[in-house]
PDB file of N, CA and C in Angstrom:
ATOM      1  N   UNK A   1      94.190 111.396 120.297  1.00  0.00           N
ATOM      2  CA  UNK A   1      94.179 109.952 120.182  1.00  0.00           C
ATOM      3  C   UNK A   1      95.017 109.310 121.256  1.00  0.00           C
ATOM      4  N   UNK A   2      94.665 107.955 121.552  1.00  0.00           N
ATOM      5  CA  UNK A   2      95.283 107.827 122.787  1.00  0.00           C
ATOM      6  C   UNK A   2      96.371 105.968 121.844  1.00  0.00           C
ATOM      7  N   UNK A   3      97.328 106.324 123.146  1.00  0.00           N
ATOM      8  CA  UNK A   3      98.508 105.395 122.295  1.00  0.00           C
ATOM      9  C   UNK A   3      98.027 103.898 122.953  1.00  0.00           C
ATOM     10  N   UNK A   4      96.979 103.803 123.814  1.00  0.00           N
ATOM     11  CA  UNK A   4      96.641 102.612 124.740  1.00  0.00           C
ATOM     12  C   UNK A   4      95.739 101.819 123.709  1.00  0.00           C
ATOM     13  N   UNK A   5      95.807 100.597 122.962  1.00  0.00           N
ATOM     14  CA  UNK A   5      94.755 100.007 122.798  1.00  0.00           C
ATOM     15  C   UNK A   5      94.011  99.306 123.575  1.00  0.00           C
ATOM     16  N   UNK A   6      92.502  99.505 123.104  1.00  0.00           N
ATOM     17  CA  UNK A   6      92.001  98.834 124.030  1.00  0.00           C
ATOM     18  C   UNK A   6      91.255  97.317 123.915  1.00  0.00           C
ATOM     19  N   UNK A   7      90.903  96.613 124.725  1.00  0.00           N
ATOM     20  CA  UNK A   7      90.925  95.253 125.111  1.00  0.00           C
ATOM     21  C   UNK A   7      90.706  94.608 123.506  1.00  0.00           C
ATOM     22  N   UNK A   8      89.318  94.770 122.742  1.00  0.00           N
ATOM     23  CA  UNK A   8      89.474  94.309 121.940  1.00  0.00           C
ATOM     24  C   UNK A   8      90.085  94.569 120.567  1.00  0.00           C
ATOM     25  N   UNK A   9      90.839  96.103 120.674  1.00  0.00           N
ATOM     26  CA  UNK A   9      91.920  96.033 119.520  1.00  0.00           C
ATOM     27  C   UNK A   9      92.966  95.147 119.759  1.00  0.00           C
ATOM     28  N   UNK A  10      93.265  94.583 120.996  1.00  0.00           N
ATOM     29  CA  UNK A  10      94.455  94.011 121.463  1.00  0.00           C
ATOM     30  C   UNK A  10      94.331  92.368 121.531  1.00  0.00           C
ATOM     31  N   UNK A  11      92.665  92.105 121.500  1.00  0.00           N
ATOM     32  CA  UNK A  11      92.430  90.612 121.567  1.00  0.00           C
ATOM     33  C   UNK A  11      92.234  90.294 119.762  1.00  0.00           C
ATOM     34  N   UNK A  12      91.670  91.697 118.677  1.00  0.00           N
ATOM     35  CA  UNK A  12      92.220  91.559 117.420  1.00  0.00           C
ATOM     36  C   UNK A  12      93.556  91.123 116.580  1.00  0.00           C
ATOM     37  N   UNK A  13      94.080  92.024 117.372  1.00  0.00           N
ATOM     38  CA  UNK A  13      95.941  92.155 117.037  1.00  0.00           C
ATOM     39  C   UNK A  13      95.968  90.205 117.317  1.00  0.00           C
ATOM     40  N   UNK A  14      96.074  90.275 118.601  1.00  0.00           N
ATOM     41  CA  UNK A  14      96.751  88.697 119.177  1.00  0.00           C
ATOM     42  C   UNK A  14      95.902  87.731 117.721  1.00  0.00           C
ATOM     43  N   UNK A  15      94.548  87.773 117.734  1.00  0.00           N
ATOM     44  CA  UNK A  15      93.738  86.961 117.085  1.00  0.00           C
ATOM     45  C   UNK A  15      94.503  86.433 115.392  1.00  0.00           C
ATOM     46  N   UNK A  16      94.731  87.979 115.023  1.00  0.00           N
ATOM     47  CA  UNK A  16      95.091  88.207 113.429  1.00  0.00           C
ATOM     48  C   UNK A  16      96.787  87.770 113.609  1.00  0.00           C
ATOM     49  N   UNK A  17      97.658  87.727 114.852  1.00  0.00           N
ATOM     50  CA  UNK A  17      98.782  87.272 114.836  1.00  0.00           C
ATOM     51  C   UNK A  17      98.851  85.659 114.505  1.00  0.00           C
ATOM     52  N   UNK A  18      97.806  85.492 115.439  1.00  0.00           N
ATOM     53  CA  UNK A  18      97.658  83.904 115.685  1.00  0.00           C
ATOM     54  C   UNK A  18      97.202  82.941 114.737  1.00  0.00           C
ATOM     55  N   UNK A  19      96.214  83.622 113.896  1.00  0.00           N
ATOM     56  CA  UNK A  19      95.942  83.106 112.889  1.00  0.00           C
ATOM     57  C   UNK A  19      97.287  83.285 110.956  1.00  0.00           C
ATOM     58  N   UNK A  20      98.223  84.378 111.420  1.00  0.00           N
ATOM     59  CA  UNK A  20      99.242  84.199 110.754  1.00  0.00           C
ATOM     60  C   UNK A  20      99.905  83.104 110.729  1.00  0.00           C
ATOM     61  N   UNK A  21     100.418  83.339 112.133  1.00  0.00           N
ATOM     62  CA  UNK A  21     101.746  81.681 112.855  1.00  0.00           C
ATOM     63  C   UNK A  21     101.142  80.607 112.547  1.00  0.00           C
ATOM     64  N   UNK A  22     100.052  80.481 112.460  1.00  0.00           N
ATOM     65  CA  UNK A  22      99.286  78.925 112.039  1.00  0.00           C
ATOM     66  C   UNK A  22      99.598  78.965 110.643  1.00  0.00           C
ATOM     67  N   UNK A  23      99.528  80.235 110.050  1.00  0.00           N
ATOM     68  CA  UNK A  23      99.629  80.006 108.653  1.00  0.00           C
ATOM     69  C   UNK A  23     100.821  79.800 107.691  1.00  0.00           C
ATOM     70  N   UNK A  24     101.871  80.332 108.857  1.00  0.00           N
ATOM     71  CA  UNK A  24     103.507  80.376 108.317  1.00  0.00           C
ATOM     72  C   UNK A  24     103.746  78.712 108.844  1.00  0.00           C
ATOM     73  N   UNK A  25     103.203  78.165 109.917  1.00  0.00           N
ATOM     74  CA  UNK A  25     103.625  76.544 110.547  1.00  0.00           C
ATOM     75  C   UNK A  25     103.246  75.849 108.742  1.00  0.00           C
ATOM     76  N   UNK A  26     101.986  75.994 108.718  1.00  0.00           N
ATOM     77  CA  UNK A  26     101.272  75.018 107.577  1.00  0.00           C
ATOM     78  C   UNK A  26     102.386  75.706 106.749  1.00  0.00           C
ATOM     79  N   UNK A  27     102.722  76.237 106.172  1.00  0.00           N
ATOM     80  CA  UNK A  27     103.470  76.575 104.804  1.00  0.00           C
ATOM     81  C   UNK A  27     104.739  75.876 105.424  1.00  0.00           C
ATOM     82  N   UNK A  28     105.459  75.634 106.692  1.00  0.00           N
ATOM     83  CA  UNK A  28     106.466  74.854 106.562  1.00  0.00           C
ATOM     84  C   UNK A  28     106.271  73.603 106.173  1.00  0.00           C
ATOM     85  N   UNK A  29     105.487  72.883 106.849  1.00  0.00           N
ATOM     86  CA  UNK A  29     104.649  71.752 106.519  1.00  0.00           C
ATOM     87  C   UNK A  29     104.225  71.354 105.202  1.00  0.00           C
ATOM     88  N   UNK A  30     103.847  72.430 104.329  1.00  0.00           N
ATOM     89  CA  UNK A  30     104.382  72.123 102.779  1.00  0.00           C
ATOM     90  C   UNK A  30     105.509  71.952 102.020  1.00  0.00           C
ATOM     91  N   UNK A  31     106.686  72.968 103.173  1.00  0.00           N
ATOM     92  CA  UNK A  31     107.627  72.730 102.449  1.00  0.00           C
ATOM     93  C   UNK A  31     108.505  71.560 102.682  1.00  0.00           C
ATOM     94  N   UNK A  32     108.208  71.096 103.605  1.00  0.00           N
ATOM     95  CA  UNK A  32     108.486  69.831 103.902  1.00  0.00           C
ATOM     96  C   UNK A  32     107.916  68.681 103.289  1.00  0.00           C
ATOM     97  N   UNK A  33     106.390  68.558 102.991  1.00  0.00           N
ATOM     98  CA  UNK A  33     106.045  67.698 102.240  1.00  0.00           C
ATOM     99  C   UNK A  33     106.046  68.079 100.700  1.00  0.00           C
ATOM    100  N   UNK A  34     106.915  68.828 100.482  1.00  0.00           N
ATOM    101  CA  UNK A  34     107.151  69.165  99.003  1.00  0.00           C
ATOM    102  C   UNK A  34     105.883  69.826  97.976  1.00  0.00           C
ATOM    103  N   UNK A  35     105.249  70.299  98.827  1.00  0.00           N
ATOM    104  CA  UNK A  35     103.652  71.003  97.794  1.00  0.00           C
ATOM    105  C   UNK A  35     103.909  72.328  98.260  1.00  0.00           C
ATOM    106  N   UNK A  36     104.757  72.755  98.670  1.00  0.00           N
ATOM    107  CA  UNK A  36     105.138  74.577  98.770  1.00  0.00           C
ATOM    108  C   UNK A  36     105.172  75.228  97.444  1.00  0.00           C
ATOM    109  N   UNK A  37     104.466  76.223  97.615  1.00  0.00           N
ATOM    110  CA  UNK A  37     104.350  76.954  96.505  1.00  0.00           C
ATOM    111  C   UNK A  37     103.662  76.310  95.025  1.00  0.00           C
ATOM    112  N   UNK A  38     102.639  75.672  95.614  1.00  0.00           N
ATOM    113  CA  UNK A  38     101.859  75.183  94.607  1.00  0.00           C
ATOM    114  C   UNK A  38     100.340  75.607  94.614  1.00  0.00           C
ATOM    115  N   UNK A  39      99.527  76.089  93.409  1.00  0.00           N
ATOM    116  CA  UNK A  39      98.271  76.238  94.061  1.00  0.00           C
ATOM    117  C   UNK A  39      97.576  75.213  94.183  1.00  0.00           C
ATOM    118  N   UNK A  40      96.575  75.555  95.543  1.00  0.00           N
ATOM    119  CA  UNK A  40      96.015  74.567  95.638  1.00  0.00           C
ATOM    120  C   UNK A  40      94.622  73.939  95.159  1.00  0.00           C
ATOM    121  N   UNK A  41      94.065  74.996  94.187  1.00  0.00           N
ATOM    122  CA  UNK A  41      93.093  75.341  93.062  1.00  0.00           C
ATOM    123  C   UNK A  41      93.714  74.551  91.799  1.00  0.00           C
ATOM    124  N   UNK A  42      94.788  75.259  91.328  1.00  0.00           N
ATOM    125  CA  UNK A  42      94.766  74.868  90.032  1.00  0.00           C
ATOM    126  C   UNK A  42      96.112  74.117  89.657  1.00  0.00           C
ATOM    127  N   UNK A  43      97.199  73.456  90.851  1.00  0.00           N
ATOM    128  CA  UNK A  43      97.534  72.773  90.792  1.00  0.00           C
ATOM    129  C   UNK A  43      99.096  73.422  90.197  1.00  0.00           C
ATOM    130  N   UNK A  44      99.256  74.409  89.431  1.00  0.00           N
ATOM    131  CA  UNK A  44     100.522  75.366  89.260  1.00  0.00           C
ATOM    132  C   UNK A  44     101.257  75.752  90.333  1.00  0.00           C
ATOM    133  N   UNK A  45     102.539  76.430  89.934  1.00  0.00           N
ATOM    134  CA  UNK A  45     103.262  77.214  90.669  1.00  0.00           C
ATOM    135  C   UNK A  45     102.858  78.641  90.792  1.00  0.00           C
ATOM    136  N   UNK A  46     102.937  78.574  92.274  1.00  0.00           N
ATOM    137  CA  UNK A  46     102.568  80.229  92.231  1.00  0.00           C
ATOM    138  C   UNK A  46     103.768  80.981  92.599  1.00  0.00           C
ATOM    139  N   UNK A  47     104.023  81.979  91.619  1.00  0.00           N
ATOM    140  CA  UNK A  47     104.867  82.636  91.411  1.00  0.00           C
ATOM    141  C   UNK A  47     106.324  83.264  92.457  1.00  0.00           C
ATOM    142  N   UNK A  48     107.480  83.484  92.289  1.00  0.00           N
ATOM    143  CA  UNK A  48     108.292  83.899  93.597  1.00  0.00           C
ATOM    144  C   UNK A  48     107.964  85.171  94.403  1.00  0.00           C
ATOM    145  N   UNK A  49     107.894  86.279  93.099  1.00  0.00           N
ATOM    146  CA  UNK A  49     106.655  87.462  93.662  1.00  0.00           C
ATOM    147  C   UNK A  49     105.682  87.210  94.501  1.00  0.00           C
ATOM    148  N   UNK A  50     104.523  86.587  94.468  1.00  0.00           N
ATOM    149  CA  UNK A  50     104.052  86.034  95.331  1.00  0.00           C
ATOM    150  C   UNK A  50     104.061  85.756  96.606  1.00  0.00           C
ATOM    151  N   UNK A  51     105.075  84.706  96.288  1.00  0.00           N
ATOM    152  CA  UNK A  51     105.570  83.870  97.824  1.00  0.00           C
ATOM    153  C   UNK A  51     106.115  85.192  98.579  1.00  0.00           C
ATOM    154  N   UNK A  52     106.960  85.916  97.941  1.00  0.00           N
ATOM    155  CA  UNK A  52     108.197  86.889  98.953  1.00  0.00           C
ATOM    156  C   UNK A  52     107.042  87.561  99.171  1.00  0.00           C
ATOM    157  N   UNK A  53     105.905  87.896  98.756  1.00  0.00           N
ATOM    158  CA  UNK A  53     104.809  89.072  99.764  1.00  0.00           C
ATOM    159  C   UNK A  53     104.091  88.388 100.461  1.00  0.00           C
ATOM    160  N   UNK A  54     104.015  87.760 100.075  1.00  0.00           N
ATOM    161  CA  UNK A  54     102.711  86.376 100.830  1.00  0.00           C
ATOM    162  C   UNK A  54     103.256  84.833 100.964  1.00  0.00           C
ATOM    163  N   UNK A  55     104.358  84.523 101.884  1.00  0.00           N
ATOM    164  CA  UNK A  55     104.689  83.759 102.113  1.00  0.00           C
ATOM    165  C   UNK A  55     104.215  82.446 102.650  1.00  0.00           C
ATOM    166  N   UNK A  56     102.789  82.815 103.029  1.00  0.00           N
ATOM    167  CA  UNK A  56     102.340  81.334 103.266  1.00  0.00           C
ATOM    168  C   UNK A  56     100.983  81.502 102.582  1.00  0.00           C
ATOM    169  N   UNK A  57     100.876  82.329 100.881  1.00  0.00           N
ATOM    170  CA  UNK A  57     100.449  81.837 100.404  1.00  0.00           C
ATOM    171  C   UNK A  57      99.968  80.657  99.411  1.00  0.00           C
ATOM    172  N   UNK A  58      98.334  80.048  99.225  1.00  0.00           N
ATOM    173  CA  UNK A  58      98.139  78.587  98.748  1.00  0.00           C
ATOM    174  C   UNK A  58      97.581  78.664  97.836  1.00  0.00           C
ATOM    175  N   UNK A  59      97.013  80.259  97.054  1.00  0.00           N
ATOM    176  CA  UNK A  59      96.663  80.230  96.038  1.00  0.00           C
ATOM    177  C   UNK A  59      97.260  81.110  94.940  1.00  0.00           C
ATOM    178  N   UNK A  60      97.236  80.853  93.597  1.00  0.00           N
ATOM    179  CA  UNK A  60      97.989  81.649  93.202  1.00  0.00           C
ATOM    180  C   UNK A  60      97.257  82.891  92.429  1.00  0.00           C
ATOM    181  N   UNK A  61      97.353  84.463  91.992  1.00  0.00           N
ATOM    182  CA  UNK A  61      96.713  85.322  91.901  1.00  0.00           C
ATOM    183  C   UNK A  61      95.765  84.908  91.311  1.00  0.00           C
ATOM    184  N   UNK A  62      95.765  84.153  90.628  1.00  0.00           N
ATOM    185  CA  UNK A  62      94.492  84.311  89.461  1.00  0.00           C
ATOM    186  C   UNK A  62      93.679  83.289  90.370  1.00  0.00           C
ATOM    187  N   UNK A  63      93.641  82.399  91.268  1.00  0.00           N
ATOM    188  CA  UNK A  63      92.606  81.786  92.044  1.00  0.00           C
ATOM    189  C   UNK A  63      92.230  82.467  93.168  1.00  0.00           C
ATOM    190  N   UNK A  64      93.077  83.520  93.638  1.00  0.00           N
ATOM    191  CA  UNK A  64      93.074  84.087  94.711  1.00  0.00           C
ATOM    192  C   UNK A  64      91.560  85.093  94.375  1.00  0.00           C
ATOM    193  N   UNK A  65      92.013  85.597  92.925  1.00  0.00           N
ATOM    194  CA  UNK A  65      91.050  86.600  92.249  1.00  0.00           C
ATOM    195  C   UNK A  65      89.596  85.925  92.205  1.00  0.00           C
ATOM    196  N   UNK A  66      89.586  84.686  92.048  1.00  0.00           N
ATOM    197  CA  UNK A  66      88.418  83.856  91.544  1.00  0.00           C
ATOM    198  C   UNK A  66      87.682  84.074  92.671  1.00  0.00           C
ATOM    199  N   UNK A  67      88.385  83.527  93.526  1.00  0.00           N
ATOM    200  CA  UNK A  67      87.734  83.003  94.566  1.00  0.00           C
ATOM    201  C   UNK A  67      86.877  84.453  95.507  1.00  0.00           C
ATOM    202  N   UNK A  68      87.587  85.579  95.480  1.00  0.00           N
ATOM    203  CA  UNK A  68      86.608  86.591  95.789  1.00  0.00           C
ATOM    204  C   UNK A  68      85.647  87.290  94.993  1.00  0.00           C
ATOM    205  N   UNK A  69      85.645  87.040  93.432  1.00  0.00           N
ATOM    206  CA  UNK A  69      84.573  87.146  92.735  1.00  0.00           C
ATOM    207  C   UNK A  69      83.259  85.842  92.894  1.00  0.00           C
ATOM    208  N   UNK A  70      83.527  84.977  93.429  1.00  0.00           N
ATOM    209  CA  UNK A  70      82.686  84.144  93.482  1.00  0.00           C
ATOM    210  C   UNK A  70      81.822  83.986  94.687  1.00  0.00           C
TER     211      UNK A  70
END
């Protein structure tokens, strides 16, 4: 196996980074406008568990669940 990725594992990586940092900005941006850690489905708190694994998550498990059964 070779330790070099190539072009498009590396334009993946950047892609899936980039689309994180957008996602950690918006979660400041909630926490600033005071809707951090709220879902945005069902209008609850989503849990601290949660947040500490998934920190700029907007839904909380049980919508998170919905929403890929649907």
């Amino acid at each position: 196996g070779s330790d070099v990725l190539s072009k498009e594992e590396t334009a993946q990586l950047a892609s899936r980074q980039e689309k994180y940092i957008v996602s950690l900005r918006n979660a400041l941006v909630r926490i600033e406008n005071k809707s951090y850690g709220i879902c945005r489905v069902t209008g609850k708190l989503i849990p601290k568990e949660r947040l500490r694994s998934v920190p700029h998550a907007t839904l909380g498990i049980d919508a998170k669940l919905n929403q890929h059964n649907n």
